[in-house]
Each structure stands twice: as structure tokens, then as C-alpha cells.
C-alpha atoms as a PDB file:
ATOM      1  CA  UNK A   1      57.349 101.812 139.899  1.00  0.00           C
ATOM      2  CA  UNK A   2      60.527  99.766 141.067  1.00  0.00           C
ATOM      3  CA  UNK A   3      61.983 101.072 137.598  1.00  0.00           C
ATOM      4  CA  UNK A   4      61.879 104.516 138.539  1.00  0.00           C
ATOM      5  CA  UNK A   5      63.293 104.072 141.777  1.00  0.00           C
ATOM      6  CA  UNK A   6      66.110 101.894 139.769  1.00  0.00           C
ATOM      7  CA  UNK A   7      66.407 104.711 137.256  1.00  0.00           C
ATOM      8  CA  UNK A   8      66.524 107.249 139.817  1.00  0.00           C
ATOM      9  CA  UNK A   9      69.462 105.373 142.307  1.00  0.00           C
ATOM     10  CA  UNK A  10      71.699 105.000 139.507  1.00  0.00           C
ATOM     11  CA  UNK A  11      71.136 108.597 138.127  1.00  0.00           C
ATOM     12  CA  UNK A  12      72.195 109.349 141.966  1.00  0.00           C
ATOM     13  CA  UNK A  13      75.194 107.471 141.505  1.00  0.00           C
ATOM     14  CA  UNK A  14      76.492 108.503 138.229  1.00  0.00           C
ATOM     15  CA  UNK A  15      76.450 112.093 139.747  1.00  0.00           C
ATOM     16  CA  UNK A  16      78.305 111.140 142.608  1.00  0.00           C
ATOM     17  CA  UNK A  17      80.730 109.243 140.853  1.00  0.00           C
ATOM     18  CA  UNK A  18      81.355 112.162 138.094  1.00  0.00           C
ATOM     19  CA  UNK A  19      81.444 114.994 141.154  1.00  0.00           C
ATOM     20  CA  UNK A  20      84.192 112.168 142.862  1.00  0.00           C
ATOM     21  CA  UNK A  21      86.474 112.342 139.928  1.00  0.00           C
ATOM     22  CA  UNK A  22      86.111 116.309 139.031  1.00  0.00           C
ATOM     23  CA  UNK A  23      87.115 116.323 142.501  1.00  0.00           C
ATOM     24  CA  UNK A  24      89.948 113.996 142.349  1.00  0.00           C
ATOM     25  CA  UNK A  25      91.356 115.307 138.741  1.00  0.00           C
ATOM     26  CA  UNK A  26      91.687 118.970 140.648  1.00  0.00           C
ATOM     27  CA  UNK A  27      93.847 117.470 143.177  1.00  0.00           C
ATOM     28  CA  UNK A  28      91.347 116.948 146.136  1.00  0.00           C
ATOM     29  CA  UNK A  29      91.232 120.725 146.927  1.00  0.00           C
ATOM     30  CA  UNK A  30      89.292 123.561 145.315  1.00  0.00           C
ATOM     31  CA  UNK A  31      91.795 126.215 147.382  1.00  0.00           C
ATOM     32  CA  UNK A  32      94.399 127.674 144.924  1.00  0.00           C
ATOM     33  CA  UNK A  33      97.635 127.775 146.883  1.00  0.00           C
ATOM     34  CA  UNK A  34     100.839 129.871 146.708  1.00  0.00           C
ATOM     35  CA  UNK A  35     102.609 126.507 145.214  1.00  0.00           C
ATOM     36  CA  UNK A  36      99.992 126.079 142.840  1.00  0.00           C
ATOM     37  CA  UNK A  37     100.343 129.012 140.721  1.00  0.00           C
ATOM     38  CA  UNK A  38     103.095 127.930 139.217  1.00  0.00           C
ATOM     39  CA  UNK A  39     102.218 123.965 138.944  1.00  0.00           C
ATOM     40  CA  UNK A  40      99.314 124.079 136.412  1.00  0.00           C
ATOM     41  CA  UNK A  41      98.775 121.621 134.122  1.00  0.00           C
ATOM     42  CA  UNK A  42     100.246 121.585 130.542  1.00  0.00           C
ATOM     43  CA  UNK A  43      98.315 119.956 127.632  1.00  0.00           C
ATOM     44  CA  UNK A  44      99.945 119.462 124.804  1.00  0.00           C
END
């Protein structure tokens, strides 16, 4: 029983911590703005 509720709080945290930095890779916003359009990333 305490297992599961282990296994279920970090399973709660590992999504929040991979929704944090999808978040923080797209620059804190999920507006495209004027100055954005031409500021996109380059991979190379």
C-alpha cells in the first residue's frame, strides 16, 4: 500500500518536473509574439 502511494507521488513529480522544463525550454510563454517570428531557434 505505502508503495503505491510512493510510486504514485513520484510519478506526480516527474510530470511536473518534465511539464516545468517544456515550459522553461519555450521561453516561459506559449504566446508567439511579433519579435518571435524572426528569433527561432537554429539547430545545427
Amino acid at each position: 500500500m505505502i508503495q503505491n502511494i510512493f510510486v504514485g507521488v513520484l510519478c506526480v513529480t516527474v510530470l511536473g518536473v518534465g511539464v516545468f522544463g517544456f515550459w522553461l525550454d519555450n521561453g516561459n510563454s506559449f504566446k508567439k509574439d511579433d519579435s518571435d517570428e524572426n528569433n527561432d531557434k537554429k539547430v545545427f
